[in-house]
PDB file of N, CA and C in Angstrom:
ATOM      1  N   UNK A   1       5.919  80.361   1.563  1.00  0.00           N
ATOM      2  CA  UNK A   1       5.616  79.056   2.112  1.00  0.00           C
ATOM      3  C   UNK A   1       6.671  78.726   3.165  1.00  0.00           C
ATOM      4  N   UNK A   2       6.499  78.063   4.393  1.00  0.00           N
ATOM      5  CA  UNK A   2       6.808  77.835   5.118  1.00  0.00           C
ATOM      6  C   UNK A   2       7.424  76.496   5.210  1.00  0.00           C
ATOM      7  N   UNK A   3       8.200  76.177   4.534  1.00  0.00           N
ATOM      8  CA  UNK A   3       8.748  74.767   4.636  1.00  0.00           C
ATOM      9  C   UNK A   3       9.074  73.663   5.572  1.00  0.00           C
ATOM     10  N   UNK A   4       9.829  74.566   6.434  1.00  0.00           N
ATOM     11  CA  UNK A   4      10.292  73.828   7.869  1.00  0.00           C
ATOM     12  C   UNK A   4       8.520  73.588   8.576  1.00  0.00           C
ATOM     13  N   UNK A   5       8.150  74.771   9.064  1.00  0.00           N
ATOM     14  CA  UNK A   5       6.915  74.431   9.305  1.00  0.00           C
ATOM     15  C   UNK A   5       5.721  73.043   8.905  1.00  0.00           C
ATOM     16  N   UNK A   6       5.580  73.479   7.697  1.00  0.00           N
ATOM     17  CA  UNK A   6       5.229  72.399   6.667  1.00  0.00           C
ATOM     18  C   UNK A   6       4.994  71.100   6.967  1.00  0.00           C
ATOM     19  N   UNK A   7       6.945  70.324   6.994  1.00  0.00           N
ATOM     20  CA  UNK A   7       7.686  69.335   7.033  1.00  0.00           C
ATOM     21  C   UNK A   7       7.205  68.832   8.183  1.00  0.00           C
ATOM     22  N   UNK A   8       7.561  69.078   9.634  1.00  0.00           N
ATOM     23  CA  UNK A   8       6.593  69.742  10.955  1.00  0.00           C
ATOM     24  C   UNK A   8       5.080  69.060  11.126  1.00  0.00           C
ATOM     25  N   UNK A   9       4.546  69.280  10.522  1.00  0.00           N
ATOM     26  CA  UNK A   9       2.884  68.726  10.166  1.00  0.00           C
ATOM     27  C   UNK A   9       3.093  68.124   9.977  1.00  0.00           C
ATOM     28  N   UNK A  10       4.091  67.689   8.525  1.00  0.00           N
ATOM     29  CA  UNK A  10       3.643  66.393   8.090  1.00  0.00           C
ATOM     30  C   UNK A  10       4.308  65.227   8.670  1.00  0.00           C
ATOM     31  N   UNK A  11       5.708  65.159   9.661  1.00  0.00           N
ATOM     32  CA  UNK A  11       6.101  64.472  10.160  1.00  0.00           C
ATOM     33  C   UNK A  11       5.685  64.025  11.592  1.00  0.00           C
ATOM     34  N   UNK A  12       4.995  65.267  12.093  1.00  0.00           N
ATOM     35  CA  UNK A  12       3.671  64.785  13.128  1.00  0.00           C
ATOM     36  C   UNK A  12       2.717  63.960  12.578  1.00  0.00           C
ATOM     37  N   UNK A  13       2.394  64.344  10.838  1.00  0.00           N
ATOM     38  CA  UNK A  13       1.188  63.538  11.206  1.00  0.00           C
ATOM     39  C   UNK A  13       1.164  61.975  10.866  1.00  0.00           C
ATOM     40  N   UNK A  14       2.283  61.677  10.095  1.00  0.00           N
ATOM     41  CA  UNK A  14       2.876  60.478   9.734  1.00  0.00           C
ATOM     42  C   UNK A  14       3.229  59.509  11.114  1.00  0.00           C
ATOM     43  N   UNK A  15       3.808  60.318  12.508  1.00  0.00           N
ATOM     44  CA  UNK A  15       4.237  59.862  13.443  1.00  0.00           C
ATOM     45  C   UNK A  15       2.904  59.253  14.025  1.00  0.00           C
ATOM     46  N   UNK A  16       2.098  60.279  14.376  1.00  0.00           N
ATOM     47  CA  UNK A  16       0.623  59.967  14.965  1.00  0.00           C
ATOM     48  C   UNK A  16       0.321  58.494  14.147  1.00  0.00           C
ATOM     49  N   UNK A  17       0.843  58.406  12.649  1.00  0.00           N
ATOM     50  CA  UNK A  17      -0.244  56.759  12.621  1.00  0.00           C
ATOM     51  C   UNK A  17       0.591  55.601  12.064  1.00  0.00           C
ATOM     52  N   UNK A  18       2.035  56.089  12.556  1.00  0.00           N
ATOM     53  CA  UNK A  18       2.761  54.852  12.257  1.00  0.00           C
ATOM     54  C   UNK A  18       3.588  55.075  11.338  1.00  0.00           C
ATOM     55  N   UNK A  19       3.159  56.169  10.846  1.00  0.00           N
ATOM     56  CA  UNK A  19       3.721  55.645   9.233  1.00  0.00           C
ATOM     57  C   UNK A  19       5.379  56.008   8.525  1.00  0.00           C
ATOM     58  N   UNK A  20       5.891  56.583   9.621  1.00  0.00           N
ATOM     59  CA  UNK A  20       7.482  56.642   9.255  1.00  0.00           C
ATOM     60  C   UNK A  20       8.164  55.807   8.668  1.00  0.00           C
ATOM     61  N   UNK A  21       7.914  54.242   9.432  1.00  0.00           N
ATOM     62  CA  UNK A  21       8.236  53.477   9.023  1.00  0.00           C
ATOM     63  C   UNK A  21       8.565  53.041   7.462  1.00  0.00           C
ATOM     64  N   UNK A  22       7.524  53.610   7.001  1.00  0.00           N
ATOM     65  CA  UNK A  22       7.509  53.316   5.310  1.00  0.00           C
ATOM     66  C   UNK A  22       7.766  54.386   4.888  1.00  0.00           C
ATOM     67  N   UNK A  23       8.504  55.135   5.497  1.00  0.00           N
ATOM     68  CA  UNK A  23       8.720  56.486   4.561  1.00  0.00           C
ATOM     69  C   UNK A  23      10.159  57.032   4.150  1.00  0.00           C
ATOM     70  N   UNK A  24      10.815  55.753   3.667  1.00  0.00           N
ATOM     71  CA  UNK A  24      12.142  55.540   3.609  1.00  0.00           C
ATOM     72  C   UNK A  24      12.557  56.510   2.185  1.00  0.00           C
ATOM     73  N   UNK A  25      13.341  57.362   1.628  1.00  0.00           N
ATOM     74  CA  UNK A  25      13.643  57.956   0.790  1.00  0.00           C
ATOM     75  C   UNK A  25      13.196  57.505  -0.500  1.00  0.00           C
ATOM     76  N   UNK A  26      13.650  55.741  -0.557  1.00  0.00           N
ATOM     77  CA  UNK A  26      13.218  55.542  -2.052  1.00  0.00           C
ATOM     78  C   UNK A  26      11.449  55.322  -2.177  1.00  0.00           C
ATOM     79  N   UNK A  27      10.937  55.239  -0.493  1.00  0.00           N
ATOM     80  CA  UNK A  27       9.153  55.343  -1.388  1.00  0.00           C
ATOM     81  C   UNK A  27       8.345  56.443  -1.096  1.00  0.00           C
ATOM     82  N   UNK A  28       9.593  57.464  -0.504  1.00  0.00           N
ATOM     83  CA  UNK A  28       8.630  58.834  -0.579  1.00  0.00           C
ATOM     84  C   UNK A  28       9.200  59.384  -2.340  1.00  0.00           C
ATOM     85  N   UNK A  29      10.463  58.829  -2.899  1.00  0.00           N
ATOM     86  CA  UNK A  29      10.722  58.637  -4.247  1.00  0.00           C
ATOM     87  C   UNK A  29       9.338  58.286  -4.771  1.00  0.00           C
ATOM     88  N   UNK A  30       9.258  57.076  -5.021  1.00  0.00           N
ATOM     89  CA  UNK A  30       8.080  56.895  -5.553  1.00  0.00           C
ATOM     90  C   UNK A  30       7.075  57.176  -5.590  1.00  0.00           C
ATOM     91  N   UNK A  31       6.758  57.349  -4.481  1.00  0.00           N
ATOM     92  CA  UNK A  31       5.035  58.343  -4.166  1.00  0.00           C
ATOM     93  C   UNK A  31       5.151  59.748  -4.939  1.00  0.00           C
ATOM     94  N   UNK A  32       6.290  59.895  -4.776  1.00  0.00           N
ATOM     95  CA  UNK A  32       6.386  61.931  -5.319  1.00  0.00           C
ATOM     96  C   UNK A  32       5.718  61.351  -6.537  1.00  0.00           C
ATOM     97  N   UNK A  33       6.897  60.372  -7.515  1.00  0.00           N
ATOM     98  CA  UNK A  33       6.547  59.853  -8.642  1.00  0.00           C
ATOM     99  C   UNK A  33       4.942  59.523  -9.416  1.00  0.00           C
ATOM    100  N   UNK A  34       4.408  58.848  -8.554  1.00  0.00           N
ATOM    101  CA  UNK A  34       3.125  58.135  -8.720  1.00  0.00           C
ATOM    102  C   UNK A  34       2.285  59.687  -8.642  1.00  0.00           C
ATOM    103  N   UNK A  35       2.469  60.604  -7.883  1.00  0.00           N
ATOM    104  CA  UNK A  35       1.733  61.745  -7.393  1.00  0.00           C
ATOM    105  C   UNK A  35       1.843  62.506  -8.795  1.00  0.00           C
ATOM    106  N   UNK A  36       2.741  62.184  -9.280  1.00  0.00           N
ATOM    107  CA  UNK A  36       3.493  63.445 -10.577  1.00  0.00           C
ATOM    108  C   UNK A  36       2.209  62.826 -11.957  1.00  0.00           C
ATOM    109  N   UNK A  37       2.437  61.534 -11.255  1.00  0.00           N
ATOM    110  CA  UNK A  37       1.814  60.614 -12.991  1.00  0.00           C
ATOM    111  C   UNK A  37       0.090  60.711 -12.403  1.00  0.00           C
ATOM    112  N   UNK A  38       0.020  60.714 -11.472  1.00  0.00           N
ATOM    113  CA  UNK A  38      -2.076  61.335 -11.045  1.00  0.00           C
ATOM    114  C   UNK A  38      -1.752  62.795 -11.573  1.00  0.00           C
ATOM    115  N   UNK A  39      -1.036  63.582 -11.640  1.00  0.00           N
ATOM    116  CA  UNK A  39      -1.197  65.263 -12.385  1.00  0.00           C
ATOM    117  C   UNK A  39      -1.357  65.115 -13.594  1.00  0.00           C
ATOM    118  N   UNK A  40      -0.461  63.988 -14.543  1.00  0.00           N
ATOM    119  CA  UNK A  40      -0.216  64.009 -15.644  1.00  0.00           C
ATOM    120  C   UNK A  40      -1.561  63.950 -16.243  1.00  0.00           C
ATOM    121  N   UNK A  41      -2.139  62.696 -15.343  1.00  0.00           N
ATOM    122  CA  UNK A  41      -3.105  61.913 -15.701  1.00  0.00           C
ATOM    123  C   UNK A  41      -4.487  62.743 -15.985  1.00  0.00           C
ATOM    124  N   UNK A  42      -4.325  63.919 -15.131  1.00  0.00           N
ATOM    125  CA  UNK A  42      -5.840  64.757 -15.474  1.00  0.00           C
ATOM    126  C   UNK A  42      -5.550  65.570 -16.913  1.00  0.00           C
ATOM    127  N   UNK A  43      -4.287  65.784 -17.326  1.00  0.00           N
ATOM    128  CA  UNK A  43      -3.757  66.509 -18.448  1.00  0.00           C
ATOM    129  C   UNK A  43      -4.085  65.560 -19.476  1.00  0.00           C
ATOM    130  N   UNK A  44      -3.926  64.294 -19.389  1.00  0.00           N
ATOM    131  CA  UNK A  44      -4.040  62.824 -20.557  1.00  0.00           C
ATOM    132  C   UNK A  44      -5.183  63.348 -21.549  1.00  0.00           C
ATOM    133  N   UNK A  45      -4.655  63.218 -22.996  1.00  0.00           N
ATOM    134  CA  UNK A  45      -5.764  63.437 -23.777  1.00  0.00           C
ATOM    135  C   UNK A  45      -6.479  65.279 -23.798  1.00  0.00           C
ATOM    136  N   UNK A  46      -6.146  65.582 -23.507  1.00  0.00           N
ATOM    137  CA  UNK A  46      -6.477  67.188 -23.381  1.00  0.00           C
ATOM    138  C   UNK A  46      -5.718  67.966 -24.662  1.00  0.00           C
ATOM    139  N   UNK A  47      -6.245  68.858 -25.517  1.00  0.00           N
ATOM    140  CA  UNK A  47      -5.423  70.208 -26.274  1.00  0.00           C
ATOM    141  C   UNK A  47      -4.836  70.546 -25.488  1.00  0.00           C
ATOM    142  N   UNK A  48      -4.070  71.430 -25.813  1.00  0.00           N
ATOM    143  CA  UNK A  48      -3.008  72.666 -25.318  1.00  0.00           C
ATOM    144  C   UNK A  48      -4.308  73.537 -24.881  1.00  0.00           C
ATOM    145  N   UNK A  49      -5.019  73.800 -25.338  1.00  0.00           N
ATOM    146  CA  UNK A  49      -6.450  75.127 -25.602  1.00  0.00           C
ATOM    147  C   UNK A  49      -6.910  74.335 -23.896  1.00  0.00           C
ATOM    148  N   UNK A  50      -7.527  72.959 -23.783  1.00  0.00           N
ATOM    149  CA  UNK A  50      -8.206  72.714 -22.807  1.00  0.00           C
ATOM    150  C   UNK A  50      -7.278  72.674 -21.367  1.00  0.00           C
ATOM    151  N   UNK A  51      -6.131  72.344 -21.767  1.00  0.00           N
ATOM    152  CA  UNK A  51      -5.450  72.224 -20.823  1.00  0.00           C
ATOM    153  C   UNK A  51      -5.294  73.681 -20.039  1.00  0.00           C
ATOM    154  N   UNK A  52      -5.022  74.655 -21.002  1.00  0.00           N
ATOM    155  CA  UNK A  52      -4.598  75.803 -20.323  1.00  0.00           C
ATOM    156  C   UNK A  52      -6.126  76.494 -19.584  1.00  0.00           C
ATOM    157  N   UNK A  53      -7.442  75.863 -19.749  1.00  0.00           N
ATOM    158  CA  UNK A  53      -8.232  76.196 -19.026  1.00  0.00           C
ATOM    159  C   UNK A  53      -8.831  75.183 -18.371  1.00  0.00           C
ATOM    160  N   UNK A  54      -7.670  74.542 -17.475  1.00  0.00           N
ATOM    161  CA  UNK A  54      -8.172  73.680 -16.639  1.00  0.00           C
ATOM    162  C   UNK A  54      -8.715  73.529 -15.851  1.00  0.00           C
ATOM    163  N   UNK A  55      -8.088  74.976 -15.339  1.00  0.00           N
ATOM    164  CA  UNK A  55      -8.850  75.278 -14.048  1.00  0.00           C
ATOM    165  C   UNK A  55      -9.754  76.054 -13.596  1.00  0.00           C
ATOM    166  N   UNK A  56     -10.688  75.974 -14.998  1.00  0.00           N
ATOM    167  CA  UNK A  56     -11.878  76.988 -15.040  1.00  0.00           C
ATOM    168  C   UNK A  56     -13.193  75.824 -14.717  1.00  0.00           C
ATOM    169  N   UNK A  57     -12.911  74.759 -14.955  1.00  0.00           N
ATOM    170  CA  UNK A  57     -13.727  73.590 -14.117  1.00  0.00           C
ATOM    171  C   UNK A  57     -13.508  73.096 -12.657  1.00  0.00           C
ATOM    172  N   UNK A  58     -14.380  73.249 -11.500  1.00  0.00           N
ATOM    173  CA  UNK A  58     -14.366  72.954 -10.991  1.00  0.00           C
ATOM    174  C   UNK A  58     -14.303  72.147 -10.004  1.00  0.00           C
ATOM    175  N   UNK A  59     -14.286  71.090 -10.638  1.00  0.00           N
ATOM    176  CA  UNK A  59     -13.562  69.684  -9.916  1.00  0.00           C
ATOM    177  C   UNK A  59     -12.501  69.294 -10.331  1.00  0.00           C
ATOM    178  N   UNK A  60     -12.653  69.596 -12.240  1.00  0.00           N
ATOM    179  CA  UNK A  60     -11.139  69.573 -12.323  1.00  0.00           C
ATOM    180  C   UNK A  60      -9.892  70.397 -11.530  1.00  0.00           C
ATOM    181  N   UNK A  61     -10.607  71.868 -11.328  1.00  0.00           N
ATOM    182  CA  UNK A  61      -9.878  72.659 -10.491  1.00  0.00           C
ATOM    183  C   UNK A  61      -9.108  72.141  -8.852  1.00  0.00           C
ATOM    184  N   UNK A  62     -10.348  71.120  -8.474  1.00  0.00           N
ATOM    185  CA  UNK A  62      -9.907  70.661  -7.407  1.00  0.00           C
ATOM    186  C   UNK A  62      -9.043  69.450  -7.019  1.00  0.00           C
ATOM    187  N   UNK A  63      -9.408  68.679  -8.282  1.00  0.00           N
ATOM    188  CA  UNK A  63      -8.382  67.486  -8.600  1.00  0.00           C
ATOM    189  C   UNK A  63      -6.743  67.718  -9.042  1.00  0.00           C
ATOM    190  N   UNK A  64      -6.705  69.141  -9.474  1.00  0.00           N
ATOM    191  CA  UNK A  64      -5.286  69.886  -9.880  1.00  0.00           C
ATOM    192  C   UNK A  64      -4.797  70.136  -8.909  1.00  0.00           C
ATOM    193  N   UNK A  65      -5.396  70.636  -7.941  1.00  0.00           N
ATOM    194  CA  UNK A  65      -5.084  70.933  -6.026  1.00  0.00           C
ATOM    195  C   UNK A  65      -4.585  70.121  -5.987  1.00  0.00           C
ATOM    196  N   UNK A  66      -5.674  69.231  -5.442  1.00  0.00           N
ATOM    197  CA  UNK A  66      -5.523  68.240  -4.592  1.00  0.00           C
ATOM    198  C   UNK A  66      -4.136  67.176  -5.149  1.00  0.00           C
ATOM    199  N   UNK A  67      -3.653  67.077  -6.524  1.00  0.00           N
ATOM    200  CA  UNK A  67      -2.864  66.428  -7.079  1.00  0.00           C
ATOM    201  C   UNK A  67      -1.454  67.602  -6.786  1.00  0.00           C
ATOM    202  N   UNK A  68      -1.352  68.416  -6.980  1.00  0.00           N
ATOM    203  CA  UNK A  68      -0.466  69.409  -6.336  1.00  0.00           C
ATOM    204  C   UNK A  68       0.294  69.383  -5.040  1.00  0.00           C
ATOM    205  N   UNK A  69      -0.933  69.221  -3.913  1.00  0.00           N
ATOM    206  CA  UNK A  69      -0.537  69.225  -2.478  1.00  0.00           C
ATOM    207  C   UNK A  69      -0.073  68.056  -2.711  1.00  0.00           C
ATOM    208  N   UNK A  70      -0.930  66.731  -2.750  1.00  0.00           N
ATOM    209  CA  UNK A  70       0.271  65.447  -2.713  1.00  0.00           C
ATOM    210  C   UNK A  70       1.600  65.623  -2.877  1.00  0.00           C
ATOM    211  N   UNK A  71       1.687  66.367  -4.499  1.00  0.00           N
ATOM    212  CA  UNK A  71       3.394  65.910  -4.495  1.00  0.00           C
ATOM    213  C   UNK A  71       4.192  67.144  -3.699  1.00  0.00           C
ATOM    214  N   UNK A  72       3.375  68.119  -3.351  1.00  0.00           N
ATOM    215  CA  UNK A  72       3.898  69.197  -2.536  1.00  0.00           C
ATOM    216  C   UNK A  72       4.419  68.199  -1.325  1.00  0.00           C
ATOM    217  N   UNK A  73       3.568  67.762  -0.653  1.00  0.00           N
ATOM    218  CA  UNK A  73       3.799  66.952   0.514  1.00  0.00           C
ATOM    219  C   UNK A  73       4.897  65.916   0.722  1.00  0.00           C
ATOM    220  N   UNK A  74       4.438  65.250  -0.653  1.00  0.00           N
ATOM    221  CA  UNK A  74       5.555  64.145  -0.555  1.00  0.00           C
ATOM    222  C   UNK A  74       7.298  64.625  -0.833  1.00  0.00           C
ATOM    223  N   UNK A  75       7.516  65.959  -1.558  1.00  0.00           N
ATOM    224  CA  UNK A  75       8.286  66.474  -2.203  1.00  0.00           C
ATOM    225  C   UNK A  75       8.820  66.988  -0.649  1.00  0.00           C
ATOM    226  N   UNK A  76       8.335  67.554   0.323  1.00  0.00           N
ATOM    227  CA  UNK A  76       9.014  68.211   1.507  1.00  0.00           C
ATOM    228  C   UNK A  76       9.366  67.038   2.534  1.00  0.00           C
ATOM    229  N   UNK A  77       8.438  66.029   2.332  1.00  0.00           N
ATOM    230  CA  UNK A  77       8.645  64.696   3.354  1.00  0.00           C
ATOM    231  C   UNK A  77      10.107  64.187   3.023  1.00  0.00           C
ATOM    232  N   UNK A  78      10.122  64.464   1.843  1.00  0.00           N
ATOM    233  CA  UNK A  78      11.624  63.847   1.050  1.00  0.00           C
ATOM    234  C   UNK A  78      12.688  64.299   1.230  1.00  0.00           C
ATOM    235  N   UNK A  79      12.664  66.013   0.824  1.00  0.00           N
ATOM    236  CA  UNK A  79      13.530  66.597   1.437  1.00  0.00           C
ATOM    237  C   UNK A  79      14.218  66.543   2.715  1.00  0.00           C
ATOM    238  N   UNK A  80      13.302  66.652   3.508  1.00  0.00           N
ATOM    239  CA  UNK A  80      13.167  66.153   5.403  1.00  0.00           C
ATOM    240  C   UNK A  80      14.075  65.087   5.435  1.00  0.00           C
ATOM    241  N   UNK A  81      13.324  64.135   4.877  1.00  0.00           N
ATOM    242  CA  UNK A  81      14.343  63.062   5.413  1.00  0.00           C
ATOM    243  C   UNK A  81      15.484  62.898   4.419  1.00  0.00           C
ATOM    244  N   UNK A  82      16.089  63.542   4.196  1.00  0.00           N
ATOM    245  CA  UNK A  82      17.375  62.950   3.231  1.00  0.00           C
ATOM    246  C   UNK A  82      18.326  64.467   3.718  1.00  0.00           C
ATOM    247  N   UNK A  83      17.244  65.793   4.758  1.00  0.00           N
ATOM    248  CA  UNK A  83      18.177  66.906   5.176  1.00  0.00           C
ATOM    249  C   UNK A  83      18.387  67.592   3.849  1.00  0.00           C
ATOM    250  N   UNK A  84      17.275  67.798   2.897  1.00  0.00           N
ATOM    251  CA  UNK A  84      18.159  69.023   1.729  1.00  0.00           C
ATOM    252  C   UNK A  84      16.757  70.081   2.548  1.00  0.00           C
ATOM    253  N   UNK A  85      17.821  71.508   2.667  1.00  0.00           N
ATOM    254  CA  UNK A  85      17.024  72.490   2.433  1.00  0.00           C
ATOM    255  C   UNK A  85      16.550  72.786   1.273  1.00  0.00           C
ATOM    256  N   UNK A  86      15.423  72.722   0.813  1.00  0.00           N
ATOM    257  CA  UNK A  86      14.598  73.012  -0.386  1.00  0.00           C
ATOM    258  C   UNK A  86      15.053  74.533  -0.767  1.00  0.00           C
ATOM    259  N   UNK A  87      14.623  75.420  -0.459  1.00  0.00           N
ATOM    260  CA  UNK A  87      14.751  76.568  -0.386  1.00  0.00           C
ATOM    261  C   UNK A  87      16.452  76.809  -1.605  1.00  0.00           C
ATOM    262  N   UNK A  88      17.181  76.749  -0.492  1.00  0.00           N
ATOM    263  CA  UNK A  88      18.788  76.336  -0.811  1.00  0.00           C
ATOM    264  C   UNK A  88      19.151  75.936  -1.995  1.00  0.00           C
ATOM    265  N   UNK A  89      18.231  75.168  -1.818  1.00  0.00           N
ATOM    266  CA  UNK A  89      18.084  73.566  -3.094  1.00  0.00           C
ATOM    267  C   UNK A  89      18.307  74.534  -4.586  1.00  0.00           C
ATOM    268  N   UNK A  90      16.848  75.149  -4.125  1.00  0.00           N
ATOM    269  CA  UNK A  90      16.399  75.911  -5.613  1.00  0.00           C
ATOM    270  C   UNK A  90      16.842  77.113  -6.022  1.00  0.00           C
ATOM    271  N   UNK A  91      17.443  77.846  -4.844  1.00  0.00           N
ATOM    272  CA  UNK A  91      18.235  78.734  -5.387  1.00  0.00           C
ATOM    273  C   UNK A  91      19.106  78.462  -5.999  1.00  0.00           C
ATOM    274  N   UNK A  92      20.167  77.704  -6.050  1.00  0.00           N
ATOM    275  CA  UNK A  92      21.117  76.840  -6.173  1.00  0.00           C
ATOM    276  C   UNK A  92      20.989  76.711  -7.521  1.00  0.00           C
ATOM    277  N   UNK A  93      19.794  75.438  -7.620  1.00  0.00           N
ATOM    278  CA  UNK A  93      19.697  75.062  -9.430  1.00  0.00           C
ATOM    279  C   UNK A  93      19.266  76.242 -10.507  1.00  0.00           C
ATOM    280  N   UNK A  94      18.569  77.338  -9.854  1.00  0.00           N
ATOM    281  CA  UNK A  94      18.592  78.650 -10.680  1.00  0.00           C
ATOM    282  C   UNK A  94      19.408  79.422 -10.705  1.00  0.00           C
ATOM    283  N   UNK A  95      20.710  79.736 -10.142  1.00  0.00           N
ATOM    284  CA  UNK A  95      22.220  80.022 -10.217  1.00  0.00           C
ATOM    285  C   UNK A  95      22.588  78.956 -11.724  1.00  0.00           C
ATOM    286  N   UNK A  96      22.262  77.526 -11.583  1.00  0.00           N
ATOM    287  CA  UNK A  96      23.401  77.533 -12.290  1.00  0.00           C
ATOM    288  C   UNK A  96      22.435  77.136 -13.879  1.00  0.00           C
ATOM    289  N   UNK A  97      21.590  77.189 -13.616  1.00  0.00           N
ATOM    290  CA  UNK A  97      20.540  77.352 -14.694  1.00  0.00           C
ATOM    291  C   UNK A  97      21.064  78.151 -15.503  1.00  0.00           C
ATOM    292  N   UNK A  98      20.973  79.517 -14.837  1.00  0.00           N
ATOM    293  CA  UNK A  98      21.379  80.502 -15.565  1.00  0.00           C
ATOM    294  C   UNK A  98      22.683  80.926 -15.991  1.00  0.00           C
ATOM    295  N   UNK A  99      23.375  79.895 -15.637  1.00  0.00           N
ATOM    296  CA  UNK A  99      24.908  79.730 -16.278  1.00  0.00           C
ATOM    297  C   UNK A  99      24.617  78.919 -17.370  1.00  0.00           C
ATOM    298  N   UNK A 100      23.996  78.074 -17.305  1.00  0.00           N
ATOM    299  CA  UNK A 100      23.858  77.002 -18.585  1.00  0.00           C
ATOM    300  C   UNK A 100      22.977  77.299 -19.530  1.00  0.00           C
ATOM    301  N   UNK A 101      22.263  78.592 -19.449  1.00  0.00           N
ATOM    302  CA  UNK A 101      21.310  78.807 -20.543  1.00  0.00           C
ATOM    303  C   UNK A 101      21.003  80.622 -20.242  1.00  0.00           C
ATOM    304  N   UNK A 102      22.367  80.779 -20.912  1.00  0.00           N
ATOM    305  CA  UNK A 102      22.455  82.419 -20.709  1.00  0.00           C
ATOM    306  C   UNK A 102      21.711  83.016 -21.752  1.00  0.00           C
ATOM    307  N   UNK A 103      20.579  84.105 -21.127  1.00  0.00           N
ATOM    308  CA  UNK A 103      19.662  85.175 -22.026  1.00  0.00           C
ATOM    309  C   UNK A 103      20.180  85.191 -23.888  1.00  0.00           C
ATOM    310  N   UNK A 104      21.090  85.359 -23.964  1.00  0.00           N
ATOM    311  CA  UNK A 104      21.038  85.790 -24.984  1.00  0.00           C
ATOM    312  C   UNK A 104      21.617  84.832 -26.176  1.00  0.00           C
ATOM    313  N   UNK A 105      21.951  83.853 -25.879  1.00  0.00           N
ATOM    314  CA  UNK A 105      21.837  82.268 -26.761  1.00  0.00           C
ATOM    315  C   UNK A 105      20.751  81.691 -26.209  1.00  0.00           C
ATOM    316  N   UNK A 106      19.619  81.668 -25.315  1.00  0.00           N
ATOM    317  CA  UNK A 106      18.438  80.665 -25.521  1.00  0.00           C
ATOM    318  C   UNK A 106      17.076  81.044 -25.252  1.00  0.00           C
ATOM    319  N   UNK A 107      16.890  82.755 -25.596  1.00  0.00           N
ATOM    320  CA  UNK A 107      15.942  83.364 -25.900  1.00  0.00           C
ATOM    321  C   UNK A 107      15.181  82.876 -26.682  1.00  0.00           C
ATOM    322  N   UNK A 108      13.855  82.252 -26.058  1.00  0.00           N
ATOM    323  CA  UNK A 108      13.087  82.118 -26.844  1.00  0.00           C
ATOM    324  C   UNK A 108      13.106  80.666 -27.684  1.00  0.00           C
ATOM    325  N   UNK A 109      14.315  80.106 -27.235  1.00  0.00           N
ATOM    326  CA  UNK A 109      14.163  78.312 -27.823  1.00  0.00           C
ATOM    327  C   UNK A 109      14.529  77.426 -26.723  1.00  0.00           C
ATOM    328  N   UNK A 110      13.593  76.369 -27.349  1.00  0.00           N
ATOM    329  CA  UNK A 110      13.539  75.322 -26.402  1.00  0.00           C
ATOM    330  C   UNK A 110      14.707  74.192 -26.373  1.00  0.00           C
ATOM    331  N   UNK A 111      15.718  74.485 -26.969  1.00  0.00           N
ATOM    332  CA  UNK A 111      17.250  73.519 -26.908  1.00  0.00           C
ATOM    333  C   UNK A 111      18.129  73.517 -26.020  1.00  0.00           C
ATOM    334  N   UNK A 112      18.391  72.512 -25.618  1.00  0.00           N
ATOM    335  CA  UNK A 112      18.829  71.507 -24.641  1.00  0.00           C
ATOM    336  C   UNK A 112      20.466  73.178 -24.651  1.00  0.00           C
ATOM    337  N   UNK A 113      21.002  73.029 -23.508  1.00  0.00           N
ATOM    338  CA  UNK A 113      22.266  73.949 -23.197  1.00  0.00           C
ATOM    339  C   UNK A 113      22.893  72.638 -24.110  1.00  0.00           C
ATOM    340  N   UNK A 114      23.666  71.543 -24.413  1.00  0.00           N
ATOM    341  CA  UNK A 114      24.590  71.484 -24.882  1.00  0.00           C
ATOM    342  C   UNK A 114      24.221  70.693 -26.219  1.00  0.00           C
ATOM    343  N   UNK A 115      23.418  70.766 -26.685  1.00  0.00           N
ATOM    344  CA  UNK A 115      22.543  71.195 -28.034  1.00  0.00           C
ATOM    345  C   UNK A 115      23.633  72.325 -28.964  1.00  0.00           C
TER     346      UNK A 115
END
């Protein structure tokens, strides 16, 4: 994925209709947010069993997209404007991930590193 690129589009296309203006860190914050809780929201009430074949329905399939790209979008708009390389970002927190939850104390369990 092309990030810079990406960012690019979407800050053209925000420019084209004004909308920078409102796209101040804390409400592309929130939008990521609100975007996260429309994903949740198709999961609401679902098994583990239905959930994991979510996307064998087809609108559901497309509502999982389409809820995806949002926070994809809003998630790089954010980045953009606050200057984190994403990329960077995530290498970064999986470096130290893997300092804080080394192979062979958290194989296989779900407890917190200072648990």
């Amino acid at each position: 994925m092309d990030t810079k690129k990406l960012q690019k589009m979407l800050e053209q296309f925000a420019a084209e209709r004004d909308w920078d203006q409102f796209h101040s860190p804390k409400n592309l914050a929130m939008a990521l947010c609100v975007e996260c809780s429309e994903l949740l929201e198709e999961f609401q009430w679902l098994s583990e069993d239905q959930a994991s074949k979510i996307m064998a329905t087809t609108d559901q399939a497309e509502r999982i997209r389409d809820e995806l790209a949002d926070i994809t979008a809003y998630l790089l708009q954010l980045a953009n404007k606050l200057d984190v390389d994403l990329e960077n970002a995530l290498l970064s927190k999986i470096d130290k991930n893997a300092a804080k939850y080394p192979v062979d104390k958290f194989k296989g369990s779900s407890k917190k590193y200072n648990r």
